[in-house]
C-alpha atoms as a PDB file:
ATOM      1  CA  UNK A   1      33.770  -2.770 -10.170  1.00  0.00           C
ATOM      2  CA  UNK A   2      31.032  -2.733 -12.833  1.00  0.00           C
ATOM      3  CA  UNK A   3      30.916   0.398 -15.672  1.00  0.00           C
ATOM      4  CA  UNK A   4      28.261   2.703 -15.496  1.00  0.00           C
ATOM      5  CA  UNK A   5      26.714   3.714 -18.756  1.00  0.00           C
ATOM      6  CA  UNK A   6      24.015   6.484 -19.151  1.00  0.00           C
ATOM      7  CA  UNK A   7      21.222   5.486 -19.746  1.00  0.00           C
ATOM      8  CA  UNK A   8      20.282   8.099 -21.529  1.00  0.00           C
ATOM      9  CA  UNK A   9      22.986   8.191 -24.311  1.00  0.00           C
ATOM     10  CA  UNK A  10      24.600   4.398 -23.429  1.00  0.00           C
ATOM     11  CA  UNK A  11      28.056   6.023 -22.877  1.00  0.00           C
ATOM     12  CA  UNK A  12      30.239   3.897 -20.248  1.00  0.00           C
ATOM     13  CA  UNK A  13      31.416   7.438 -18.913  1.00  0.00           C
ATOM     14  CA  UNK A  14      28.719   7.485 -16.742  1.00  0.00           C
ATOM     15  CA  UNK A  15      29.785   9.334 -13.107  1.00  0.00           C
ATOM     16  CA  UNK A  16      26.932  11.381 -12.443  1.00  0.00           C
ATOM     17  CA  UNK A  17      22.897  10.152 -10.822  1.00  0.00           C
ATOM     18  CA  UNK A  18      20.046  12.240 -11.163  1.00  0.00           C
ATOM     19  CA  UNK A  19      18.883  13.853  -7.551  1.00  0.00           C
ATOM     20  CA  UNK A  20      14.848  13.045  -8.833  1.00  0.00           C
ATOM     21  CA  UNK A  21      15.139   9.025 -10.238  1.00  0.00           C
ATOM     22  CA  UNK A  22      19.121   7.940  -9.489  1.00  0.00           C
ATOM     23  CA  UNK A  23      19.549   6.819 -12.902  1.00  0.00           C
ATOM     24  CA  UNK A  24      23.348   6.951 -13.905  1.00  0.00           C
ATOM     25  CA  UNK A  25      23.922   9.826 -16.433  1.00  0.00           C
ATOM     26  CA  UNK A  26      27.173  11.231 -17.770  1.00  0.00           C
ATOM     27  CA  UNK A  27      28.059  14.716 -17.349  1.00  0.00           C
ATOM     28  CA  UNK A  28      26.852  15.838 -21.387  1.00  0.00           C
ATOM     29  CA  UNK A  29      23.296  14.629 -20.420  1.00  0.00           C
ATOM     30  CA  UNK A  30      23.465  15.900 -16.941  1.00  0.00           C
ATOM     31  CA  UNK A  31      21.138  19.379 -16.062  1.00  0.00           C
ATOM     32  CA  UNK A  32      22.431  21.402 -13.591  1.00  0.00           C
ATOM     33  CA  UNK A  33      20.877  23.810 -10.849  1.00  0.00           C
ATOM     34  CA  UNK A  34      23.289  25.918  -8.505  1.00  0.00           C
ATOM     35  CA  UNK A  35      22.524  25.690  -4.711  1.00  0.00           C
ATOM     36  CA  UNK A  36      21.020  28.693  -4.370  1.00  0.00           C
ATOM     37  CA  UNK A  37      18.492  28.770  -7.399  1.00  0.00           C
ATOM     38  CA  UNK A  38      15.442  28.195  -5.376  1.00  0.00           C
ATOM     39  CA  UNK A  39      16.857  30.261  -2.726  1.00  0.00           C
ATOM     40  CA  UNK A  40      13.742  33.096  -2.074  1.00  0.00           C
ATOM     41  CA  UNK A  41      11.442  29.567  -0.973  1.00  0.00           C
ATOM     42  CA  UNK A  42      10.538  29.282   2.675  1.00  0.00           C
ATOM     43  CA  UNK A  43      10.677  25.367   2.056  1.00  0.00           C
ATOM     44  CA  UNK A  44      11.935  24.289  -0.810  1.00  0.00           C
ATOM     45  CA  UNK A  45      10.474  20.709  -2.019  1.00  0.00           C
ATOM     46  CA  UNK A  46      12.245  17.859  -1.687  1.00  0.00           C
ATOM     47  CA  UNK A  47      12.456  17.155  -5.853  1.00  0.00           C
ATOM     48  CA  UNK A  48      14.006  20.594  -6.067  1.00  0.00           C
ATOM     49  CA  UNK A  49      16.791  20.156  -3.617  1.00  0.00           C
ATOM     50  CA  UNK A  50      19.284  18.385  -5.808  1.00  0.00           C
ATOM     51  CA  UNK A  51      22.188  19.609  -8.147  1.00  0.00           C
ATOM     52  CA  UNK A  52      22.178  17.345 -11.097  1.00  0.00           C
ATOM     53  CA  UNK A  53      19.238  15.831 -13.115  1.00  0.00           C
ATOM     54  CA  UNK A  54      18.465  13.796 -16.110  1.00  0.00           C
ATOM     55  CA  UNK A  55      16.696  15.252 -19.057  1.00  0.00           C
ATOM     56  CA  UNK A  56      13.415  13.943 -18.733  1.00  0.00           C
ATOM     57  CA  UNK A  57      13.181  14.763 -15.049  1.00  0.00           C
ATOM     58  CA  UNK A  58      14.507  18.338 -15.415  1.00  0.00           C
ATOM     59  CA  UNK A  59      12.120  19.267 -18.149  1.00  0.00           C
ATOM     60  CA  UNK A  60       9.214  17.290 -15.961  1.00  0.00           C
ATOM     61  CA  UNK A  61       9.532  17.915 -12.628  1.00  0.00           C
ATOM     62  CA  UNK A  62      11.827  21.074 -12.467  1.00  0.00           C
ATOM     63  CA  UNK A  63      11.395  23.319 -15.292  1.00  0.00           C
ATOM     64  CA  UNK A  64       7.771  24.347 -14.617  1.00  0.00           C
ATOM     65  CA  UNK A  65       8.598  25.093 -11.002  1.00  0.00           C
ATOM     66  CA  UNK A  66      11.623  27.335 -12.179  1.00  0.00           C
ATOM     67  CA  UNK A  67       9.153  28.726 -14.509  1.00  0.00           C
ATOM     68  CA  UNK A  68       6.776  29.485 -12.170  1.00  0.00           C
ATOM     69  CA  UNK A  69       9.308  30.905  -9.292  1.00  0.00           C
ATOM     70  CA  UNK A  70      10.738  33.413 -11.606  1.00  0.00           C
ATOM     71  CA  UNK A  71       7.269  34.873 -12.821  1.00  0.00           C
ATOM     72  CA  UNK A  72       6.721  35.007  -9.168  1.00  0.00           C
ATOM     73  CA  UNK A  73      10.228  36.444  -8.665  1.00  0.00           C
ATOM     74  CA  UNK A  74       8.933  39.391 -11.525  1.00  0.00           C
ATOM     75  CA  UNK A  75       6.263  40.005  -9.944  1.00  0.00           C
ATOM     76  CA  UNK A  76       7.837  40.764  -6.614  1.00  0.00           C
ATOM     77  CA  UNK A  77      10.411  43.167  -8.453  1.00  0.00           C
ATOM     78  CA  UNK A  78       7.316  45.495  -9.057  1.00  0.00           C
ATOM     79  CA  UNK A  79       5.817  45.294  -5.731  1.00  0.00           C
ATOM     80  CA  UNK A  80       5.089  48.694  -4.130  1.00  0.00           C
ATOM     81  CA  UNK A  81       7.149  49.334  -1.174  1.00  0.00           C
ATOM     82  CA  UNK A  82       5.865  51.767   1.819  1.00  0.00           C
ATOM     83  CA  UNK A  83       8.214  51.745   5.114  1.00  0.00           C
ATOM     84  CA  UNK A  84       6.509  52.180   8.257  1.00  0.00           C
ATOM     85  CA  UNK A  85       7.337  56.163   8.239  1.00  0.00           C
ATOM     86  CA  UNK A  86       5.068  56.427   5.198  1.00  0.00           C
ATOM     87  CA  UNK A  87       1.953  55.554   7.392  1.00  0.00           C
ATOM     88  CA  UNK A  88      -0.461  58.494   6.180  1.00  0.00           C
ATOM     89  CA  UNK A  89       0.368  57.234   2.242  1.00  0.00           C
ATOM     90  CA  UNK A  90      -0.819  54.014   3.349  1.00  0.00           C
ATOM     91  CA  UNK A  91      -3.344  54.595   6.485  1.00  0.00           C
ATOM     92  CA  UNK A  92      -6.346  53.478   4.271  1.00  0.00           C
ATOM     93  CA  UNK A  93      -4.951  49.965   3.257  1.00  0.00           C
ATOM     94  CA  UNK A  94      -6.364  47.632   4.677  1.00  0.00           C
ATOM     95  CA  UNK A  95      -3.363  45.403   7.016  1.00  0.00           C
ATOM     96  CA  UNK A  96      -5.103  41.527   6.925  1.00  0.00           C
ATOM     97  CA  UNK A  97      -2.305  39.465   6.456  1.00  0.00           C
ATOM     98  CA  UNK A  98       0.090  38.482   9.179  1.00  0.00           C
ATOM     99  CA  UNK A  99       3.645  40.228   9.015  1.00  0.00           C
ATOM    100  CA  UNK A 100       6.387  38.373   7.417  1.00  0.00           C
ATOM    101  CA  UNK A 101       9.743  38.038   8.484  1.00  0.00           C
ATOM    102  CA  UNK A 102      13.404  37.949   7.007  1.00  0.00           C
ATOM    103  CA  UNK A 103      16.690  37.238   8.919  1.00  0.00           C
ATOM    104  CA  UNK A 104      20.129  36.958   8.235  1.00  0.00           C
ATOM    105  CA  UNK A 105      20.395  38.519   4.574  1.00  0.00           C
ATOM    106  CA  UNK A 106      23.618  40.060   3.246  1.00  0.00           C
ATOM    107  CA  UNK A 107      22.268  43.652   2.010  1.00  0.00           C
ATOM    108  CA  UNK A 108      19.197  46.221   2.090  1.00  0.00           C
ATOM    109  CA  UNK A 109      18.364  45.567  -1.649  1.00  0.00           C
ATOM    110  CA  UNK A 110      17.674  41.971  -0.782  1.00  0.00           C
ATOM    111  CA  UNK A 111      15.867  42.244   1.902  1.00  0.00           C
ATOM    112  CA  UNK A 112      13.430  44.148   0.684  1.00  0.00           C
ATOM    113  CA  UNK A 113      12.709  41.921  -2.393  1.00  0.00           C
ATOM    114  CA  UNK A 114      12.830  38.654  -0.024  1.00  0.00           C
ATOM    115  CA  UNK A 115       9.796  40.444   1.614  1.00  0.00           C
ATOM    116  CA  UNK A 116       8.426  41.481  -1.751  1.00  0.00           C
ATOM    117  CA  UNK A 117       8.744  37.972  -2.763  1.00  0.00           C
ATOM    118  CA  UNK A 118       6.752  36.401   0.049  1.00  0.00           C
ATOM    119  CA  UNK A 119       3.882  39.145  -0.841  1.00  0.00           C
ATOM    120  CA  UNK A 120       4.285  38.010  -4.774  1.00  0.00           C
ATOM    121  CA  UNK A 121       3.649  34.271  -3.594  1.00  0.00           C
ATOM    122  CA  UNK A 122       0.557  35.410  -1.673  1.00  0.00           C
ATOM    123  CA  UNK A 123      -0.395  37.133  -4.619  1.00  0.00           C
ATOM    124  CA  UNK A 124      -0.560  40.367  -2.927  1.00  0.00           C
ATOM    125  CA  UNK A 125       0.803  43.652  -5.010  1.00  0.00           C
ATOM    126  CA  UNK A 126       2.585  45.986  -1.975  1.00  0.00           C
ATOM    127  CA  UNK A 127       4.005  45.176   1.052  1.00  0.00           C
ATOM    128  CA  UNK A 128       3.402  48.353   4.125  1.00  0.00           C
ATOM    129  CA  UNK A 129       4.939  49.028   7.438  1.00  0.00           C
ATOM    130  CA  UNK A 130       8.233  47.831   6.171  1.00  0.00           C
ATOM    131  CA  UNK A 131      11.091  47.687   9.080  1.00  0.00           C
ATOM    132  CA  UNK A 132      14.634  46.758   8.412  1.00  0.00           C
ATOM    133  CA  UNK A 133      17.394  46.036  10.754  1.00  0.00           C
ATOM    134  CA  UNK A 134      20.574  45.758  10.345  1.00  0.00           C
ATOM    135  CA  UNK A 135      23.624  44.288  12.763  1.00  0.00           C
ATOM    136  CA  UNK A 136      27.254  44.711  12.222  1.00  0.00           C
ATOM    137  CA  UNK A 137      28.830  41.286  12.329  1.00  0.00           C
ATOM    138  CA  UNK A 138      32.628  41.571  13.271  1.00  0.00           C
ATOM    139  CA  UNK A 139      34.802  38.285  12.507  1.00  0.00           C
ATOM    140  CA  UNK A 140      38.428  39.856  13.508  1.00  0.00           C
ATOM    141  CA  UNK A 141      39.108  42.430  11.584  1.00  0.00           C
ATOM    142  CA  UNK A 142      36.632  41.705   9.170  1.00  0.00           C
ATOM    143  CA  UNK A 143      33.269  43.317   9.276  1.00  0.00           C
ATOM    144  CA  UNK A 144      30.165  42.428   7.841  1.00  0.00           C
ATOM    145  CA  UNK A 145      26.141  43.936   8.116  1.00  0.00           C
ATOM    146  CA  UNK A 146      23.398  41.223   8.562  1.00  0.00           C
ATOM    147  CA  UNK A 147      20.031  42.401   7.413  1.00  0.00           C
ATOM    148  CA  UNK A 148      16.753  41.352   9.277  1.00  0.00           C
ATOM    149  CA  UNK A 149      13.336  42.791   8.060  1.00  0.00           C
ATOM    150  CA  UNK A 150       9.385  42.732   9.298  1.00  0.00           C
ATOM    151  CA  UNK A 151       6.414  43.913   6.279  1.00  0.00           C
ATOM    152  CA  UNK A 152       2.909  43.330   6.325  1.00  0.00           C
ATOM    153  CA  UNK A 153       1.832  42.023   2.544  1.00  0.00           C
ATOM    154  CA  UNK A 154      -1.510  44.226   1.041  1.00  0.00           C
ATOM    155  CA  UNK A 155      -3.242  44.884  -1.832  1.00  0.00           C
ATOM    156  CA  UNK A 156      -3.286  48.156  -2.961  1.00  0.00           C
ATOM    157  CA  UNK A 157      -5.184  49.769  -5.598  1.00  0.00           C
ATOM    158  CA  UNK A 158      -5.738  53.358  -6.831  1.00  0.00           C
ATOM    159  CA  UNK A 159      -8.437  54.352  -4.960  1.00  0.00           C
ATOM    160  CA  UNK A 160      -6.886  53.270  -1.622  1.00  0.00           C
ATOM    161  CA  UNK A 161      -3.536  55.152  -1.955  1.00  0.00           C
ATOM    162  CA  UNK A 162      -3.211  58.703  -0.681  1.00  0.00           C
ATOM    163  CA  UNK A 163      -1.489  60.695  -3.866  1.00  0.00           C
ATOM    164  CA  UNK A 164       1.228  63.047  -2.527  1.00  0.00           C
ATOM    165  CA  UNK A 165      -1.038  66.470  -1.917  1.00  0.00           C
ATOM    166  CA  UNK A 166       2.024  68.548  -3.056  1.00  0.00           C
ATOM    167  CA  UNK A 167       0.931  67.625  -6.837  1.00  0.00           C
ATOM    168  CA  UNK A 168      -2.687  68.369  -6.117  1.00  0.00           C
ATOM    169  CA  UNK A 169      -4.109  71.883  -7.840  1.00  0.00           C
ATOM    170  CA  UNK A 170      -5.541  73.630  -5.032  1.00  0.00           C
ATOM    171  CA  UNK A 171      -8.559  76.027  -6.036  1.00  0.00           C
ATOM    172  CA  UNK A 172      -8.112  78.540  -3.210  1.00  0.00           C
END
């Protein structure tokens, strides 16, 4: 059985490959990404998909699409949200884009940013007509809600969005 060194730092304590170029690395040189760090993507590429990575291919391949998935992750945190009870706020926005859909999420909160998100990518700024489900899941004694949601991404601006009339000065 031959030693592994890294080929980065020529250690013989190699144990580790990177998931982009399978170079042996040790675990000092090694980058790590948790499972779920790319987890908002419909499909996440097939570079991105792996746990450990070498230096070079971390700050090449991964870094600027972590970069750019958390400005887009921002961006969805200040999406405007309208639910599909609010229809006379939003009956002058125009509804273009196909719905998207959500399934099996653990809470409300992120459910409604996993739509926001897929509005962010589209570069849209709201997301109307917003519909969330949820199911009780019961394992045993053990229960559990599963979240499912339906939104429609839009761009809103200004103009378009009916202000609440209560704040309005009426002259009469």
């Amino acid at each position: 059985m031959e030693k592994l060194t890294c080929y980065l730092c020529h250690k013989p304590k190699a144990t580790l490959y990177c998931g982009a170029c399978t170079e042996a690395i040790c675990k000092g040189c090694a980058q790590f990404l948790n499972d779920d760090t790319f987890s908002f993507l419909a499909r996440i590429p097939a570079s991105l998909k792996h746990t450990t990575y070498c230096e070079p291919c971390f700050h090449n391949t991964v870094e600027p699409e972590l970069a750019a998935y958390n400005r887009i992750l921002e961006r969805a945190k200040n999406i405007m949200v309208f639910s599909k009870t609010q229809s006379k706020e939003t009956r002058l926005i125009k509804r273009i884009e196909d719905p998207v859909k959500v399934i099996d999420c653990p809470d409300h909160d992120e459910t409604i940013l996993r739509l926001a998100f897929f509005a962010a990518q589209a570069n849209y700024n709201a997301i109307v007509d917003v519909e969330l489900v949820s199911e009780k899941v019961k394992n045993g004694s053990y229960q559990t809600s599963k979240w499912a949601g339906v939104a429609i991404p839009a761009q809103v601006n200004d103009a378009k969005l009916l202000k609440d009339r209560s704040s309005w000065s009426d002259p009469n």
